[in-house]
N, C-alpha and C. Protein backbone atom coordinates (compact mmCIF):
# COMPACT_ATOMS: atom_id res chain seq x y z
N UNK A 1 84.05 80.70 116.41
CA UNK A 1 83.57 81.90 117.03
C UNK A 1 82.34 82.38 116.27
N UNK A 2 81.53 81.97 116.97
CA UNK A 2 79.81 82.46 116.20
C UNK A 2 79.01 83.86 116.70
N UNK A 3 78.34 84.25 116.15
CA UNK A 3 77.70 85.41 116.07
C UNK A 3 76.63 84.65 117.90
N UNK A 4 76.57 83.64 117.40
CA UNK A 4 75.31 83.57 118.49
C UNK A 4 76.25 83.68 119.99
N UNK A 5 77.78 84.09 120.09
CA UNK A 5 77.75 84.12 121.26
C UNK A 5 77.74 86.07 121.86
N UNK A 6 77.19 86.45 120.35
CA UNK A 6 76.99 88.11 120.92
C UNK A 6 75.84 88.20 122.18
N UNK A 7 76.05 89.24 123.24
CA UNK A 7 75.24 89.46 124.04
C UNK A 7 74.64 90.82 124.10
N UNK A 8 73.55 91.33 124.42
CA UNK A 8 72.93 92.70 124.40
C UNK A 8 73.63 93.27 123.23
N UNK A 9 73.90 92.67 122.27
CA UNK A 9 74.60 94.52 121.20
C UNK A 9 74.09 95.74 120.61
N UNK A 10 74.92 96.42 121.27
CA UNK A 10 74.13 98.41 121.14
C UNK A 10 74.12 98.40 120.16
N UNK A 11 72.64 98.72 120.02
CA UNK A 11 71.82 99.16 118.55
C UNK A 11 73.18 100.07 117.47
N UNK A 12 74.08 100.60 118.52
CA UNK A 12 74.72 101.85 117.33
C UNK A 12 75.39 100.77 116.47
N UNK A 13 75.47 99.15 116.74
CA UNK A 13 76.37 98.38 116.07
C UNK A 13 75.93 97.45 114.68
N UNK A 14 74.36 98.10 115.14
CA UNK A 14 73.72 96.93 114.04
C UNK A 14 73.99 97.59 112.63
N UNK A 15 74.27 98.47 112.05
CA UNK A 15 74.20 98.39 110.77
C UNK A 15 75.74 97.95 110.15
N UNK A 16 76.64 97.43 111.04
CA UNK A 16 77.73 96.81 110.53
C UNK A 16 77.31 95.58 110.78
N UNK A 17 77.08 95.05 111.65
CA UNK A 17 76.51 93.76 111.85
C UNK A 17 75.95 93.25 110.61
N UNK A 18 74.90 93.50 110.22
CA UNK A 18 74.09 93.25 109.19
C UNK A 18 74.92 92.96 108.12
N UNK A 19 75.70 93.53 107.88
CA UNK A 19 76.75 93.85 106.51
C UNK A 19 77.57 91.83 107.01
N UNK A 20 77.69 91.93 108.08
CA UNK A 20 78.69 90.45 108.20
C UNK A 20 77.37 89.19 108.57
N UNK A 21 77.12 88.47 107.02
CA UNK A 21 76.52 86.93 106.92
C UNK A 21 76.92 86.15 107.40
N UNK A 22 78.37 86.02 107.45
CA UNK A 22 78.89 84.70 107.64
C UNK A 22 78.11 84.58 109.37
N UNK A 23 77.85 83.17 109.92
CA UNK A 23 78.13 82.92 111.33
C UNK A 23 79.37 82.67 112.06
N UNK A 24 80.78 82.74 111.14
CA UNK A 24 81.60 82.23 111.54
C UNK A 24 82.76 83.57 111.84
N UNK A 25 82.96 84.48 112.64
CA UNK A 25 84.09 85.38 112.85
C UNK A 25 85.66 84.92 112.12
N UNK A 26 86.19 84.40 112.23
CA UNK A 26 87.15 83.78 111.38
C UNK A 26 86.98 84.51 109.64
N UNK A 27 85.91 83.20 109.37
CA UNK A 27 85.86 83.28 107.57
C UNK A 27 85.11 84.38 107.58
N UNK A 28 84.26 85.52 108.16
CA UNK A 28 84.20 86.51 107.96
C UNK A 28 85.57 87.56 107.20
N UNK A 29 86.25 87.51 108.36
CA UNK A 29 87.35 88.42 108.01
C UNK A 29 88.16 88.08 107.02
N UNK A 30 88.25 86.70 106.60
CA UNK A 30 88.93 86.49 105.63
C UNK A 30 88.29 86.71 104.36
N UNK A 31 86.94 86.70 104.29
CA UNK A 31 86.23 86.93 103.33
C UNK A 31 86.17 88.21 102.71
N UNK A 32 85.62 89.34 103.97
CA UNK A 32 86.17 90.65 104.00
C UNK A 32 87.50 90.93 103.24
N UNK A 33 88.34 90.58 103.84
CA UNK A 33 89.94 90.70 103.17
C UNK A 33 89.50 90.47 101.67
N UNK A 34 89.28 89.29 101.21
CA UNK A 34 88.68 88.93 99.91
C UNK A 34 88.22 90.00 99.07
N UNK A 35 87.47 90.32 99.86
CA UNK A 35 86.64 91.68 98.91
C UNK A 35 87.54 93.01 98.96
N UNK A 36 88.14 92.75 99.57
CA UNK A 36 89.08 93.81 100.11
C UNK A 36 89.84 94.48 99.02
N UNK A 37 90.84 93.14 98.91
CA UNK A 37 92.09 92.87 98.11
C UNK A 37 91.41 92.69 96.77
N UNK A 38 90.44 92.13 95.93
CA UNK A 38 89.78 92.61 94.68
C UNK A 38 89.20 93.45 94.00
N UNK A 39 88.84 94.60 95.52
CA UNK A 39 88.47 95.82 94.98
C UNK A 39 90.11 96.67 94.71
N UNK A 40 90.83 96.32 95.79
CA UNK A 40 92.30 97.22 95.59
C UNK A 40 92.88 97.18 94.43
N UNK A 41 93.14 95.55 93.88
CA UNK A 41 93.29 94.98 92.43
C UNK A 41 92.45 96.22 91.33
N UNK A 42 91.71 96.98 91.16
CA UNK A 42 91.01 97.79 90.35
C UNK A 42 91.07 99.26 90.63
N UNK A 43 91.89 99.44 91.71
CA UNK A 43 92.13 100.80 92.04
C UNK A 43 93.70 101.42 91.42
N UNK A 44 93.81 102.75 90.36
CA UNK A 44 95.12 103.21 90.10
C UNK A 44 95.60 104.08 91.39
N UNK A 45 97.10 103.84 91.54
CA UNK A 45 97.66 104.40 92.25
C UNK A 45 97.40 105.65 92.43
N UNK A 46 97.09 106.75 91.31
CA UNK A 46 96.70 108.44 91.43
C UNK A 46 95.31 108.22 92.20
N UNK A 47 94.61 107.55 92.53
CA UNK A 47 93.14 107.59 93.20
C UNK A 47 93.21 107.37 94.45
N UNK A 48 94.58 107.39 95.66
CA UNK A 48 94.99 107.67 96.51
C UNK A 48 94.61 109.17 97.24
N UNK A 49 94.67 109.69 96.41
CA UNK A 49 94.65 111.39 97.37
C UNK A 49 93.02 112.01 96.94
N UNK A 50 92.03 111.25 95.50
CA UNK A 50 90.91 111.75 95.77
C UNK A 50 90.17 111.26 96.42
N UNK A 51 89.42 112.65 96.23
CA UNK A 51 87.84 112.79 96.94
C UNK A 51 86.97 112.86 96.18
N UNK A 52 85.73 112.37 96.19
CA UNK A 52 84.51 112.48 95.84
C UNK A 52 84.09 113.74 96.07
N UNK A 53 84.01 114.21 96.87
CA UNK A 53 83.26 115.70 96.95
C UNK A 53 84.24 116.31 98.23
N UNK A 54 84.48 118.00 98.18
CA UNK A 54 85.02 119.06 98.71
C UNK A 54 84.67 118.71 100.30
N UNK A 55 85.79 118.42 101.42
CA UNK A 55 85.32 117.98 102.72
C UNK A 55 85.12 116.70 102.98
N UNK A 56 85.17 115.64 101.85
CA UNK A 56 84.93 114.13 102.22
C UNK A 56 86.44 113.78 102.07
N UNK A 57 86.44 112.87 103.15
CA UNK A 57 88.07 111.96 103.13
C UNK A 57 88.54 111.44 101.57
N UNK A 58 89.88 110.79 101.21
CA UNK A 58 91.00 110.75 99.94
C UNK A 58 90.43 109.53 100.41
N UNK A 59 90.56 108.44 99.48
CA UNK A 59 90.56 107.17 99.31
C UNK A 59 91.57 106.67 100.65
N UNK A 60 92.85 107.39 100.49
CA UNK A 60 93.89 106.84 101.74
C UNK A 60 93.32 106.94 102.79
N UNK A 61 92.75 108.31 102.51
CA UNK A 61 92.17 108.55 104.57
C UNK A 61 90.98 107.73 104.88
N UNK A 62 90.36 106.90 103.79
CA UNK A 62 89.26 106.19 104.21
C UNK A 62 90.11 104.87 104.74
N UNK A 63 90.36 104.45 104.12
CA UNK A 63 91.54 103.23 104.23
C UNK A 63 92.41 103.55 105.26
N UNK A 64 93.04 104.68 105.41
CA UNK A 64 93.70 104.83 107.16
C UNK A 64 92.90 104.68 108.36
N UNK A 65 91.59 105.84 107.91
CA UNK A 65 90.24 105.16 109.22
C UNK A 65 89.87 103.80 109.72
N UNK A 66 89.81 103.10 108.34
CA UNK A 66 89.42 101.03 108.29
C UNK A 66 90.86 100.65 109.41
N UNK A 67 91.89 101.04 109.05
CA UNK A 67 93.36 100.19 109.72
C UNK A 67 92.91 100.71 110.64
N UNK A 68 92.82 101.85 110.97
CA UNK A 68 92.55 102.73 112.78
C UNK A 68 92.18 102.11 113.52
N UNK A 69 90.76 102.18 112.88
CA UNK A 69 89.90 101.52 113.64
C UNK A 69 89.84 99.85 113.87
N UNK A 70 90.07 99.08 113.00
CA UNK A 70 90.45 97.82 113.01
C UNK A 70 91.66 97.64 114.56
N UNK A 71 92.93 98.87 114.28
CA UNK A 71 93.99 98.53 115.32
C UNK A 71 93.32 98.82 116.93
N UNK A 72 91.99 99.85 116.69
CA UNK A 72 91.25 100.19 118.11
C UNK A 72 90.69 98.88 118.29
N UNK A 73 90.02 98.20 117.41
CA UNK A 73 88.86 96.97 117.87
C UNK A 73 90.48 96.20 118.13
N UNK A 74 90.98 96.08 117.81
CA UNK A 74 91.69 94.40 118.50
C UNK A 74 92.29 94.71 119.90
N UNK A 75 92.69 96.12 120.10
CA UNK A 75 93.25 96.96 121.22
C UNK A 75 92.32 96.22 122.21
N UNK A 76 90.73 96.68 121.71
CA UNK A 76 89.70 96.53 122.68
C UNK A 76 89.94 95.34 123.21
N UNK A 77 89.76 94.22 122.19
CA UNK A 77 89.12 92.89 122.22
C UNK A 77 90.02 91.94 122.94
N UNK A 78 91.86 92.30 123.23
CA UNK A 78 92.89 92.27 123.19
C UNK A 78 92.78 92.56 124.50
N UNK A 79 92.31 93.73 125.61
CA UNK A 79 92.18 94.14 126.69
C UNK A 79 90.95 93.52 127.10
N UNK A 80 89.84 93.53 127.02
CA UNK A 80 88.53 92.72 127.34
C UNK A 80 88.84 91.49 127.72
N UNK A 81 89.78 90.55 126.72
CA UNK A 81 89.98 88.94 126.60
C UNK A 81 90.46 88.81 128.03
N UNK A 82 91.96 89.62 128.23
CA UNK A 82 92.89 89.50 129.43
C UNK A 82 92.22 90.07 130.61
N UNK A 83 90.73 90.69 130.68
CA UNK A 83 90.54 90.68 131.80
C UNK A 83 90.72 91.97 132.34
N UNK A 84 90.75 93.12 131.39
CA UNK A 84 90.82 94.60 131.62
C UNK A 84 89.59 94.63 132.43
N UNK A 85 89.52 95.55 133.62
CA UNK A 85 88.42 96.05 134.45
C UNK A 85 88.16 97.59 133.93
N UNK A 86 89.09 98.32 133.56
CA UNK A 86 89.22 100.02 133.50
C UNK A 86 88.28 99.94 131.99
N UNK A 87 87.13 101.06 131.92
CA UNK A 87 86.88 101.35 131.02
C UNK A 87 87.94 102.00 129.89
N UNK A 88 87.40 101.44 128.25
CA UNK A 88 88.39 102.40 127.82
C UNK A 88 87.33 103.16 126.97
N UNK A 89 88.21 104.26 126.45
CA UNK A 89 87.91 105.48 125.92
C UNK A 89 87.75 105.06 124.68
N UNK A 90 86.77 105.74 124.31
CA UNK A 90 86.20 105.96 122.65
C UNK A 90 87.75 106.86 122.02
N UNK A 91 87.44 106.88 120.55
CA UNK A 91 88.19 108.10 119.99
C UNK A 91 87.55 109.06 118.80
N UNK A 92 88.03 109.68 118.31
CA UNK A 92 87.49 111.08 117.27
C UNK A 92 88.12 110.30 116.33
N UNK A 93 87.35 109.74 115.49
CA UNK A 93 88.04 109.21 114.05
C UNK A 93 88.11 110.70 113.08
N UNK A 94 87.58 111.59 113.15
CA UNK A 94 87.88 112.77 112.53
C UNK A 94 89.10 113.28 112.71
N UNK A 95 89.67 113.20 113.80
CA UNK A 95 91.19 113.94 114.26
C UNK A 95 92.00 112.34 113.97
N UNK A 96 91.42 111.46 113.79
CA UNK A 96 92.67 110.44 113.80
C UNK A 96 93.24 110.83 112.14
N UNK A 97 91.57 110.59 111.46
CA UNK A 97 92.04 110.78 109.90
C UNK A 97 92.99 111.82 109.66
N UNK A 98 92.83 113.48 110.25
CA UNK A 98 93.46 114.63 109.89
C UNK A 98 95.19 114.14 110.82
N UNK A 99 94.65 113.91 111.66
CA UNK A 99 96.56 113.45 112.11
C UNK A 99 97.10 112.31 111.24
N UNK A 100 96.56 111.35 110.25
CA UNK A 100 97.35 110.42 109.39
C UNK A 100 98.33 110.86 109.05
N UNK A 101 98.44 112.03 108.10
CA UNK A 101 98.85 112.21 107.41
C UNK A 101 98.86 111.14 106.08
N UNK A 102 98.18 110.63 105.85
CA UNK A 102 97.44 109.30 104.82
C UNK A 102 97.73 110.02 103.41
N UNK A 103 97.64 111.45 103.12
CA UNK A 103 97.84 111.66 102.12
C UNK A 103 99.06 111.72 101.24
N UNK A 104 100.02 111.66 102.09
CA UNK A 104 101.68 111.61 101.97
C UNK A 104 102.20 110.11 101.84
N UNK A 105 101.27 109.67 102.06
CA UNK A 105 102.06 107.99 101.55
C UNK A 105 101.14 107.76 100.11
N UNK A 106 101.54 106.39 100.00
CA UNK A 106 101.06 105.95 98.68
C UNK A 106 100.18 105.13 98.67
N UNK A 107 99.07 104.43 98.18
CA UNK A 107 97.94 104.17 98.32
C UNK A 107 98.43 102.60 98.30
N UNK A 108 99.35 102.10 97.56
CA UNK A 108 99.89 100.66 97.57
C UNK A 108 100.22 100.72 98.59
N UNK A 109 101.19 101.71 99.77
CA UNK A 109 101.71 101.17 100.95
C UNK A 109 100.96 101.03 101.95
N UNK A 110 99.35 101.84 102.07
CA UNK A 110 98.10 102.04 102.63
C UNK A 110 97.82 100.31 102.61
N UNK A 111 97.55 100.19 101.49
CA UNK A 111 96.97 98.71 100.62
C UNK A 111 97.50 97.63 101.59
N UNK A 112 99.14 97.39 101.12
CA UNK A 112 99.86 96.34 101.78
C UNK A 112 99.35 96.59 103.26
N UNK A 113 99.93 97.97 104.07
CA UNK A 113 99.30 98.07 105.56
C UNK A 113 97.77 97.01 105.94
N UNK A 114 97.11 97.58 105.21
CA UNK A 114 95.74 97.01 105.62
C UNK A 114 95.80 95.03 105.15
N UNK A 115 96.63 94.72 104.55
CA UNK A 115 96.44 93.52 104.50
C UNK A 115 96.89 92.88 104.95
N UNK A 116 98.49 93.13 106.12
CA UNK A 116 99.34 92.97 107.13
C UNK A 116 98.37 92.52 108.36
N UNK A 117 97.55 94.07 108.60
CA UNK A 117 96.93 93.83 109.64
C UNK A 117 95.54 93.15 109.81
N UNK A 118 94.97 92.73 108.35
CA UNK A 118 93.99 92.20 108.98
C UNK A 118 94.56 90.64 108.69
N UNK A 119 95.63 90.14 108.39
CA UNK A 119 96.34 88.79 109.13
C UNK A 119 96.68 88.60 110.83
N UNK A 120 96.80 89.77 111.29
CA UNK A 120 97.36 90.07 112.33
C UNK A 120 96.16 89.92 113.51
N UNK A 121 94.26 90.75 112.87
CA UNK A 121 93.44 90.20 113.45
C UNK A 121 92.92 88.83 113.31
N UNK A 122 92.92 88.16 112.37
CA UNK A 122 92.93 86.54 111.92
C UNK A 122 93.41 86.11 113.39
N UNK A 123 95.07 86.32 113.20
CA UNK A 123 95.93 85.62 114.56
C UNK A 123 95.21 85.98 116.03
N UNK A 124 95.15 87.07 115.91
CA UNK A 124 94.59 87.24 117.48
C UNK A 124 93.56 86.36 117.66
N UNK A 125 92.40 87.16 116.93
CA UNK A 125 90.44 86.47 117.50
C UNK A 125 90.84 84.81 117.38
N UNK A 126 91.64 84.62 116.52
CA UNK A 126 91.97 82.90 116.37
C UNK A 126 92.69 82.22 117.49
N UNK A 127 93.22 83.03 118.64
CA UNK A 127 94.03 82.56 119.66
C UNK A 127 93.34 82.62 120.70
N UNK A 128 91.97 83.62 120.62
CA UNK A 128 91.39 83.44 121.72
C UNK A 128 89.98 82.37 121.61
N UNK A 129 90.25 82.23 122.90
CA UNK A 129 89.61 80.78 123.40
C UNK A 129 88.49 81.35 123.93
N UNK A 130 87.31 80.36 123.96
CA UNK A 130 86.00 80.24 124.13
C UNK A 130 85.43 81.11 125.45
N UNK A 131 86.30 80.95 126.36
CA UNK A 131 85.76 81.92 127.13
C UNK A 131 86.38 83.44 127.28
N UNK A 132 87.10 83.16 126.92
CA UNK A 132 88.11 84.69 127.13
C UNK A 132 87.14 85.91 125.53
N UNK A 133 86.82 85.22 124.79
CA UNK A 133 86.19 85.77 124.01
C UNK A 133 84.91 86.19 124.00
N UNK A 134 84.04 85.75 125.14
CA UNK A 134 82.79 86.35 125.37
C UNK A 134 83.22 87.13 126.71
N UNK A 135 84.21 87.26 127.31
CA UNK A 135 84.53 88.28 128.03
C UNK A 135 83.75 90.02 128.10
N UNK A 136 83.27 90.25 128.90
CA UNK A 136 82.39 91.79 129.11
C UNK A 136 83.12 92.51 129.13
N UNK A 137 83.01 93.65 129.08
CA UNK A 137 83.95 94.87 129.59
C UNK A 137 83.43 96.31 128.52
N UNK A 138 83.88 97.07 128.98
CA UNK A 138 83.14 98.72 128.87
C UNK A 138 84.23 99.52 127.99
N UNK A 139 84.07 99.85 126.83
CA UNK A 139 84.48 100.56 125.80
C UNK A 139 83.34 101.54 125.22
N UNK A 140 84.22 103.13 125.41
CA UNK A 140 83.35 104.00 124.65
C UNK A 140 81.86 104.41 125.15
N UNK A 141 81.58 104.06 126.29
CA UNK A 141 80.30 103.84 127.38
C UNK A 141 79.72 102.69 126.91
N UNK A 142 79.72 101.56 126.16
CA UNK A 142 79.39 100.34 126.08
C UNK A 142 79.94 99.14 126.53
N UNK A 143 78.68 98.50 126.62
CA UNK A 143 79.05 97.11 127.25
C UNK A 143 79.42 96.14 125.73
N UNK A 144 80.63 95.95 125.73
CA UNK A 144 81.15 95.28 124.16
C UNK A 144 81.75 93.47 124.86
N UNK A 145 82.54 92.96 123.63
CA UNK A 145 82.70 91.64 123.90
C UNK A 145 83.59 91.59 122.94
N UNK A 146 84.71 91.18 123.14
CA UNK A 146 85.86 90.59 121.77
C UNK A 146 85.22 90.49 120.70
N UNK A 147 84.30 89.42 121.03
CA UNK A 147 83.88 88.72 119.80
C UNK A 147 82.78 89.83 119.13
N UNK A 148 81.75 90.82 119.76
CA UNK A 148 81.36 91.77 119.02
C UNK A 148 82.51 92.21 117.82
N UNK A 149 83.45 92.99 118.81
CA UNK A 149 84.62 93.64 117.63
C UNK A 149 84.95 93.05 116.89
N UNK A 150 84.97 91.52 116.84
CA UNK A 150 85.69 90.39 115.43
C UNK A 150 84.47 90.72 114.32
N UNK A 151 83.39 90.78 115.10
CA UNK A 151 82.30 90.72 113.38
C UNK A 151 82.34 91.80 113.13
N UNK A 152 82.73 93.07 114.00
CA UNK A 152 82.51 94.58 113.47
C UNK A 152 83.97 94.86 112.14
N UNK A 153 84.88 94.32 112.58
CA UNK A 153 86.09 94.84 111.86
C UNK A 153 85.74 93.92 110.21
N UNK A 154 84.90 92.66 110.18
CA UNK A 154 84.30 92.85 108.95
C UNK A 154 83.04 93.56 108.48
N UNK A 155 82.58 93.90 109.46
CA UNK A 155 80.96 94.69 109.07
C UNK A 155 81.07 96.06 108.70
N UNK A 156 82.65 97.01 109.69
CA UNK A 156 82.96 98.07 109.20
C UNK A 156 83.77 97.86 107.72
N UNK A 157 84.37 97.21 107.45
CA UNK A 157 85.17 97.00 105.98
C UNK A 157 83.92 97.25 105.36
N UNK A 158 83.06 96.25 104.90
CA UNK A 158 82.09 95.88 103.86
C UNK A 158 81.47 97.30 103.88
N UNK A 159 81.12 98.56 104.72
CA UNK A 159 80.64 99.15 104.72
C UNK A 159 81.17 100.47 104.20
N UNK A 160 82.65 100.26 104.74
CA UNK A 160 83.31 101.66 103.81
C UNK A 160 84.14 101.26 102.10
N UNK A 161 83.99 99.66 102.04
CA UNK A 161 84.21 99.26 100.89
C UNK A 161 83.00 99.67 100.01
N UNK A 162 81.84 99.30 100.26
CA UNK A 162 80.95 99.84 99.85
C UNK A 162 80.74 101.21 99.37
N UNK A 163 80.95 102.22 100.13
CA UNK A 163 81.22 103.70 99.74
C UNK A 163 82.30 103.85 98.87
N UNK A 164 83.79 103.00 98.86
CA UNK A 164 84.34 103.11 98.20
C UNK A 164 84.05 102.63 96.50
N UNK A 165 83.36 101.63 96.63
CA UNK A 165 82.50 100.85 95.03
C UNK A 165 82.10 102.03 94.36
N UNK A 166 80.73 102.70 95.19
CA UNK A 166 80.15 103.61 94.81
C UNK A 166 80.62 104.73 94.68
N UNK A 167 81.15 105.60 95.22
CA UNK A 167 81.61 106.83 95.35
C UNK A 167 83.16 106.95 94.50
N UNK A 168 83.76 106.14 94.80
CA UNK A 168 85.42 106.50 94.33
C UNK A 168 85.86 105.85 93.19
């Protein structure tokens, strides 16, 4: 699953894009994971509930947003493949974070979560087949493609991992 079978992608997508080198959707995400799971390796359990600054998300709630949104892109990519006609709806990652409740769990069970599921996207984008994966269809008022969402769910990691390097 290669980048070259993206079609028209909305500009709002390129700065995750950029973040994912690989050409290959697959070893992207596993790579991602990679970086993932070595930054977690260096994180103490009390660094779960901070923040960097007054009004910015807890380490958890950043890491609940990544699973969120990861569980929205395969939703998408998952409905697109099979041939969904109905547009679907965007969401408020602001109200998803404040409904987590992310701060009440523990940052290891956050951790394990996120590494569950991005095996879980591995299995999917890996089951779909060549055509079902350049499949069209309308998410959020865009024209998206499975295979867009496979490079985004590593292009969004690398990007809030990134904030996490720096900031937390």
């Amino acid at each position: 699953m290669s980048k070259e079978w993206l079609e028209n992608v909305p500009a709002y997508f390129d700065g995750y894009l950029k973040l994912v080198g690989e050409d290959n959707m697959i070893e992207a995400m596993i790579n991602s994971k990679a970086e993932f799971i070595a930054w977690s390796q260096d994180i103490s359990e009390d660094k779960g509930t901070f923040a960097y600054q007054e009004g910015k998300w807890t380490v958890n709630e950043l890491l609940q947003h990544i699973i969120d949104t990861e569980r929205i892109f395969q939703y998408r990519s998952l409905s697109i493949a099979r041939g969904e006609m109905n547009e679907l709806p965007g969401f408020d990652h602001n109200s998803y974070v404040k409904n987590s409740k992310a701060n009440s769990r523990k940052l290891s069970d956050v951790i394990l979560e996120f590494d569950r599921l991005r095996d879980s996207s591995i299995a999917l984008y890996g089951s779909m087949n060549e055509t079902n994966i350049k499949y069209k269809g309308m998410a959020n008022g865009f024209v998206v493609q499975p295979a867009l969402y496979g490079f985004l769910i590593s292009g969004h990691l690398r990007h809030h991992l990134s904030v996490l390097k720096s900031r937390y």
